[in-house]
Protein backbone atom coordinates (compact mmCIF):
# COMPACT_ATOMS: atom_id res chain seq x y z
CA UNK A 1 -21.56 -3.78 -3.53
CA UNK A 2 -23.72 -6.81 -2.20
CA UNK A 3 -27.03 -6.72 -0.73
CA UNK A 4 -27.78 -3.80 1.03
CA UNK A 5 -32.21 -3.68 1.23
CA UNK A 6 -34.22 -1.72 -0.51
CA UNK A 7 -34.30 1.91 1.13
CA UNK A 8 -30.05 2.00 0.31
CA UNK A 9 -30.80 1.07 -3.26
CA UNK A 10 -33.39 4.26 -2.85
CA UNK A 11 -30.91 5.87 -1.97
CA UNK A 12 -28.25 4.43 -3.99
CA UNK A 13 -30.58 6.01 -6.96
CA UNK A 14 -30.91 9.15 -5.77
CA UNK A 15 -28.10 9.83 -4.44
CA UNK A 16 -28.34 14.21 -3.97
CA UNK A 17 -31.35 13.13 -1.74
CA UNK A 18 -28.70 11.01 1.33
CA UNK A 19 -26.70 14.52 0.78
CA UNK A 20 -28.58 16.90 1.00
CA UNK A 21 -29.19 15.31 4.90
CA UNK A 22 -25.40 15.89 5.53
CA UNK A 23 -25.63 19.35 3.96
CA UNK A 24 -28.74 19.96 7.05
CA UNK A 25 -28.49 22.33 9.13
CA UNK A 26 -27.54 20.74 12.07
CA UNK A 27 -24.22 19.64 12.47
CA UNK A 28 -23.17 16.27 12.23
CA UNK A 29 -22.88 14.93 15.59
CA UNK A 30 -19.54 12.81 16.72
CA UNK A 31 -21.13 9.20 16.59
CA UNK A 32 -23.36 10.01 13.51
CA UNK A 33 -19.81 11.18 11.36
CA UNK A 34 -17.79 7.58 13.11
CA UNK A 35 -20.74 5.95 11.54
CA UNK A 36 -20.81 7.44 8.30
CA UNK A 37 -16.78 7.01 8.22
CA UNK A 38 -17.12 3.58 9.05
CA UNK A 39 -19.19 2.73 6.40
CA UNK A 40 -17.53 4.44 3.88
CA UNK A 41 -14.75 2.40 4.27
CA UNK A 42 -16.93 -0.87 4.41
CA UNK A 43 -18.04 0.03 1.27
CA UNK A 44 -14.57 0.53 -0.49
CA UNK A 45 -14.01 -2.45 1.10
CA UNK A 46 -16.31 -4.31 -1.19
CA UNK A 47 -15.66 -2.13 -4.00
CA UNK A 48 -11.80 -2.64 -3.64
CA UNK A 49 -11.34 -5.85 -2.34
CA UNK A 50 -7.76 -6.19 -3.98
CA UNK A 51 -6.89 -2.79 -2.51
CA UNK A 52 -2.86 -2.97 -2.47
CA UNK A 53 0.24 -0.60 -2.15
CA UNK A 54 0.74 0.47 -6.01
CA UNK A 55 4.58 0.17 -6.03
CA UNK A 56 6.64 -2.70 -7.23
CA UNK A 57 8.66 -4.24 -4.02
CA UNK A 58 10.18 -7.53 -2.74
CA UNK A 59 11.36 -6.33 0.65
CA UNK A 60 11.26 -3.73 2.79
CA UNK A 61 14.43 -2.03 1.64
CA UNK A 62 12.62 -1.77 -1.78
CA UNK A 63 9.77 -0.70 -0.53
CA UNK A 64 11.46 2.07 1.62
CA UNK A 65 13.87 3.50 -1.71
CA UNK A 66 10.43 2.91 -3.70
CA UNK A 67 8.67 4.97 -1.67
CA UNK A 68 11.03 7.79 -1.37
CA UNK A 69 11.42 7.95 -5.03
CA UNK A 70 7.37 8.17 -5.54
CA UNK A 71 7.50 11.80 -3.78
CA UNK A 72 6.20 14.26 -6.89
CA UNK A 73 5.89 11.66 -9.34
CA UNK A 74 3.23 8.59 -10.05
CA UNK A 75 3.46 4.84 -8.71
CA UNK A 76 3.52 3.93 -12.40
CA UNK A 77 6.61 5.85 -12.98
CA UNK A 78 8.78 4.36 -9.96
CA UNK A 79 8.11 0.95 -10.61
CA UNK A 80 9.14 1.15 -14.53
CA UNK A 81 12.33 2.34 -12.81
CA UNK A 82 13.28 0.45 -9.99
CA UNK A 83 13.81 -2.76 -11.56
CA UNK A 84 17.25 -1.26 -13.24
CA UNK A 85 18.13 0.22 -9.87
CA UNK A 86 17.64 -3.02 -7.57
CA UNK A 87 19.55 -4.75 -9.78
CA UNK A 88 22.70 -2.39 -9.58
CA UNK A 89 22.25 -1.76 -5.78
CA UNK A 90 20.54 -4.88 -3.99
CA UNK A 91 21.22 -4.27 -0.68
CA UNK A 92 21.44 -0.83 1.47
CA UNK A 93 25.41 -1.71 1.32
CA UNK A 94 25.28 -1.47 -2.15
CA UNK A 95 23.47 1.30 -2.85
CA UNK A 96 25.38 3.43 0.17
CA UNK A 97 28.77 2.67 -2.04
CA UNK A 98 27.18 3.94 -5.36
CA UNK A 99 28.49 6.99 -7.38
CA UNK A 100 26.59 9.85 -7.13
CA UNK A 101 26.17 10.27 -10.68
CA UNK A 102 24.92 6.81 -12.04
CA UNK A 103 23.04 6.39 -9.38
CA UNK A 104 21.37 9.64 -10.35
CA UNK A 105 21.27 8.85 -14.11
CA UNK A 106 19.18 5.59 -12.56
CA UNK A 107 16.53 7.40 -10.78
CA UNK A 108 16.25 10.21 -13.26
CA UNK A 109 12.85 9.08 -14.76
CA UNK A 110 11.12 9.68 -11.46
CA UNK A 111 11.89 13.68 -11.22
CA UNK A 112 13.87 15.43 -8.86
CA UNK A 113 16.42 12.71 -8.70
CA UNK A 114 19.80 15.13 -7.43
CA UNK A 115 18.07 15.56 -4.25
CA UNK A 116 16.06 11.73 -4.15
CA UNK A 117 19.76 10.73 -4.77
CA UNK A 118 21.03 12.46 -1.75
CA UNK A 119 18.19 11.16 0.31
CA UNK A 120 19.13 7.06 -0.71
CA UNK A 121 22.81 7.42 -0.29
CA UNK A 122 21.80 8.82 2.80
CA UNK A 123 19.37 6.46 4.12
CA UNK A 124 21.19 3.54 2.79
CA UNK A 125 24.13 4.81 4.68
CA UNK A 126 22.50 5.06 7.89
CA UNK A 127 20.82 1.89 7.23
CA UNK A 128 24.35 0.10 7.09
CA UNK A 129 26.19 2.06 10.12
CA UNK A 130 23.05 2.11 12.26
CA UNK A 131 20.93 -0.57 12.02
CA UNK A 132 23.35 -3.30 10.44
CA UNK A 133 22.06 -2.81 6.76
CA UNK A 134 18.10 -3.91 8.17
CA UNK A 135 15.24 -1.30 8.05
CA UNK A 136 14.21 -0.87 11.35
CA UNK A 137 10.59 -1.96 12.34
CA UNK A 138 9.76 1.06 14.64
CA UNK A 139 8.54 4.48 13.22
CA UNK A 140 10.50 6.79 15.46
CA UNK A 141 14.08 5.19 14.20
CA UNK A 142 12.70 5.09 10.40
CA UNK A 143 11.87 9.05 10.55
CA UNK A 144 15.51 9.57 11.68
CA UNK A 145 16.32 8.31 8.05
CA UNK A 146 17.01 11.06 5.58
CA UNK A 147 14.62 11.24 3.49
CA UNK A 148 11.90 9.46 5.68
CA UNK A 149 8.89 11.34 6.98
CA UNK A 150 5.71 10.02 8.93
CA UNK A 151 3.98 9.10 5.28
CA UNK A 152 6.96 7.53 4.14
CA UNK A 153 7.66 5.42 7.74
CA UNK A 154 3.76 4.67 7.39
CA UNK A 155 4.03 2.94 3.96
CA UNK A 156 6.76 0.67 5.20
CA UNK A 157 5.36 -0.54 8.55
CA UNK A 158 2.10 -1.51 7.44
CA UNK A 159 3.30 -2.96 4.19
CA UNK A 160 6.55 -4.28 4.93
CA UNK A 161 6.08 -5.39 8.93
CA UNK A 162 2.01 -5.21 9.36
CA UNK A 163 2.33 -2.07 11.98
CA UNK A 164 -0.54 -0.58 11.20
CA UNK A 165 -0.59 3.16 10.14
CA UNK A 166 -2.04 5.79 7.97
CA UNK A 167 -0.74 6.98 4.45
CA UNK A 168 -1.58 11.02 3.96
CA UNK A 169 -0.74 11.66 0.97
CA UNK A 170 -2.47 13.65 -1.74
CA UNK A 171 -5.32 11.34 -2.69
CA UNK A 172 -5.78 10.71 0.98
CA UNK A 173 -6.12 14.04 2.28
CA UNK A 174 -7.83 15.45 -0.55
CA UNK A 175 -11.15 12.30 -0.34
CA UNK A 176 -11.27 12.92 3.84
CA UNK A 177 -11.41 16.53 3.73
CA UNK A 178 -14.42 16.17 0.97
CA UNK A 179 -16.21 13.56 3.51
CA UNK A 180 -15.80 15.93 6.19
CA UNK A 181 -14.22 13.59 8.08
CA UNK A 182 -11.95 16.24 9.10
CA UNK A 183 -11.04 20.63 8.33
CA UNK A 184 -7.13 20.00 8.84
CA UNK A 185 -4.91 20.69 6.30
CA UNK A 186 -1.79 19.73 8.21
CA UNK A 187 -0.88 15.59 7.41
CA UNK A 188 -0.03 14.89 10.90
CA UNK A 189 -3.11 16.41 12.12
CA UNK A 190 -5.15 14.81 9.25
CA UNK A 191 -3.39 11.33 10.18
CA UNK A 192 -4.24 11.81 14.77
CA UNK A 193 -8.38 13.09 13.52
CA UNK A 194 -8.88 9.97 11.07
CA UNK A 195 -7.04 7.71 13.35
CA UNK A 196 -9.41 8.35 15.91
CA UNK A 197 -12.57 7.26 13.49
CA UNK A 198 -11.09 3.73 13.37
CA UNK A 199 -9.74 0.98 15.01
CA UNK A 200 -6.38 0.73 14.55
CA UNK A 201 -6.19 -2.80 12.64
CA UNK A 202 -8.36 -0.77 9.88
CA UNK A 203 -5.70 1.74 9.40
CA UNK A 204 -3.27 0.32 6.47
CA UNK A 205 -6.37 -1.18 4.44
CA UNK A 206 -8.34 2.23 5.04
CA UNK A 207 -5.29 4.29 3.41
CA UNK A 208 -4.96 1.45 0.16
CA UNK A 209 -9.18 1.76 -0.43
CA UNK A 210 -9.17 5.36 0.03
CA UNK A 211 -5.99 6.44 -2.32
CA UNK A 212 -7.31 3.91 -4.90
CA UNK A 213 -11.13 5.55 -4.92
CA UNK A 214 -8.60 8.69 -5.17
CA UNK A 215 -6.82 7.89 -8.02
CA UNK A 216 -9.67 5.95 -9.88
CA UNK A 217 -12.52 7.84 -9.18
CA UNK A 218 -12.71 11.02 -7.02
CA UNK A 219 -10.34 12.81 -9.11
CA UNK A 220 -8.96 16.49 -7.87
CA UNK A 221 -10.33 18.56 -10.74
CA UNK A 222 -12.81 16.73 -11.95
CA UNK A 223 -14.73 13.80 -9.58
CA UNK A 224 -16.71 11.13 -11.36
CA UNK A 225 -19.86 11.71 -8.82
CA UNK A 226 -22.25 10.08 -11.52
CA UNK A 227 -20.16 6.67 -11.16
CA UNK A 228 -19.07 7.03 -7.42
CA UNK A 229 -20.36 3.71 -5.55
CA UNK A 230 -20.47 5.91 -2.14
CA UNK A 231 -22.38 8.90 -3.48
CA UNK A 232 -24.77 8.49 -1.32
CA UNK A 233 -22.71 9.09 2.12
CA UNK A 234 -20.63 12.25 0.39
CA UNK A 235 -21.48 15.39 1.45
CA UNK A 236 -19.26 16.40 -1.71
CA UNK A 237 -21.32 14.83 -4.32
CA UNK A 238 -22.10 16.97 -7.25
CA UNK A 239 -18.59 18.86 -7.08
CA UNK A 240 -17.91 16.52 -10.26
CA UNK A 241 -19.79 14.98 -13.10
CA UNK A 242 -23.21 13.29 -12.04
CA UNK A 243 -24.29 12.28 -15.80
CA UNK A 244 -23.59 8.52 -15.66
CA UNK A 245 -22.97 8.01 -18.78
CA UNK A 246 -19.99 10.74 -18.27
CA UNK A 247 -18.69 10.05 -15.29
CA UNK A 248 -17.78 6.48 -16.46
CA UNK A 249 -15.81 8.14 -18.77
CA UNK A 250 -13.49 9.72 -16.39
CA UNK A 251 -12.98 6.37 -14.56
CA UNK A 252 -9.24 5.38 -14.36
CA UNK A 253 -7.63 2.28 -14.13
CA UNK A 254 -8.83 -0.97 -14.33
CA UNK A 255 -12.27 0.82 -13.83
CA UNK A 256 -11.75 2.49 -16.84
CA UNK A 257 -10.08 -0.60 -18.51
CA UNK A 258 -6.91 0.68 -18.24
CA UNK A 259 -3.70 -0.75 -17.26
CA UNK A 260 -3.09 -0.47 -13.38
CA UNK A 261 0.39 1.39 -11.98
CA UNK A 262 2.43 -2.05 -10.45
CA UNK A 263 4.33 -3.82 -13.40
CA UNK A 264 3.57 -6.66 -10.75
CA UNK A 265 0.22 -7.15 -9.51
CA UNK A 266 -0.99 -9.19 -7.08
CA UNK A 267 -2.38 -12.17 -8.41
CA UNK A 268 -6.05 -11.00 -7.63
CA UNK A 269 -5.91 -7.17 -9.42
CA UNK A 270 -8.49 -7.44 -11.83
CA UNK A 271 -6.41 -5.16 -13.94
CA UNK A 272 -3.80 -5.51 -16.46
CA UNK A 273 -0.15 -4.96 -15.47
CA UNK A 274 1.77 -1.72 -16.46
CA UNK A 275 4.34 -1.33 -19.30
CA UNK A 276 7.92 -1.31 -18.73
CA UNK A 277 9.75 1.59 -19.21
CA UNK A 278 10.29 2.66 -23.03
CA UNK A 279 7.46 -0.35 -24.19
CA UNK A 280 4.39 1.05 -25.81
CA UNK A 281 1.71 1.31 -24.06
């Protein structure tokens, strides 16, 4: 994570010891947690330097459908089944004029696809009669789409436009709540605390480094502590598995050697690209 001076590789060592001074008895005062926050994400930044949005997309109409269809399902999944539906329904004309029932059948893979249906003949719709078959740039028109929530309208803008703004999703929610970087539960009051910990040009890379340490290495049931490269800022350390040797084991991804989620990558993933759908992986 480059050269940091001797006391942080103390501390990088032993890492229960920079914990157990979060864990004091005093609270954490305002500027001390900004600080912390802050330099969490300057570390993911060097350990996630390729940090990217994990679904497949060429435009922001992809990336909009592709984002709607990820809800209760992984990246992984989407993109083995979007390529099938982008090339039946290109454009949010085409997809607005599809039947119900293939377009259904096309989505299927991805879970819950009567009502993900609904939601892109919807949105599609609205994207042709409203906003002359473009997806708007501005949050408060994309969160009039059906379908489209804050998380959703986040993905898009900072991906698709470069508007920055913060993904809460799962991953998200569940690694700031362990950091104490904030108690709420609520995403929209998760997205307003963490939004005020960082400028706002940080906010799109911040969401891509903190849902990858999420999904690679501070699982939900069982964090890799041992093999975490910011154990020493967590408050949370030791909720998981601190043996080394271990928690390498539980590392996903390309830090586990594993194939990444995009069939796609960008060129600088160190990973190796995902399996279509149906190919053995």
């Amino acid at each position: 994570m480059g050269e940091q001076g001797s006391t942080e590789s103390t501390e990088a060592a032993q890492p229960h010891k920079s914990v157990k001074g979060l864990k004091g008895a005093r609270p954490e005062s305002r500027l001390a947690l900004v600080r912390r926050a802050r330099r969490i994400n300057r570390e993911l930044a060097e350990v996630y330097p390729y940090a990217h949005p994990e679904l497949d997309f060429e435009n922001s109409f992809q990336l909009l459908v592709a984002t709607v269809l990820s809800a209760q399902t992984t990246d992984l999944r989407v993109n083995q089944t979007t390529p099938a539906l982008f090339a039946a329904y290109p454009t949010p004309e085409d997809m607005a004029a599809a039947d119900p029932e293939a377009l259904e059948q096309l989505i299927r893979p991805t879970g819950f696809f009567r009502a993900k249906a609904k939601s892109l003949l919807g949105l599609s719709a609205a994207l042709r009669d409203r906003f002359g078959g473009e997806v708007p740039g501005r949050l408060e028109d994309l969160v009039t789409l059906p379908g489209v929530g804050r998380k959703t309208a986040n993905v898009v803008l900072g991906n698709a436009f470069g508007v920055p703004g913060l993904t809460v999703d799962t991953h998200f929610g569940r690694l700031v709540r362990r950091w104490r970087w904030t108690a709420q539960e609520d995403p929209e009051k998760v997205e307003a605390e963490i939004a005020a910990l960082f400028p706002k040009s940080e906010w799109t890379m911040l969401s891509h480094r903190i849902i990858f340490h999420g999904r690679r290495v501070c699982h939900a049931r069982k964090p890799a502590c041992g093999a975490c490269p910011i154990a020493p800022l967590c408050p949370a350390y030791g909720e998981g598995e601190t043996d080394p040797d271990k928690a390498k084991k539980l590392l996903k991804y390309e830090m586990g050697g594993q194939p990444g989620q995009r069939l796609r990558p960008p060129a600088d993933y160190p990973g190796r690209p995902a399996a279509p759908l149906g190919a053995a992986e």
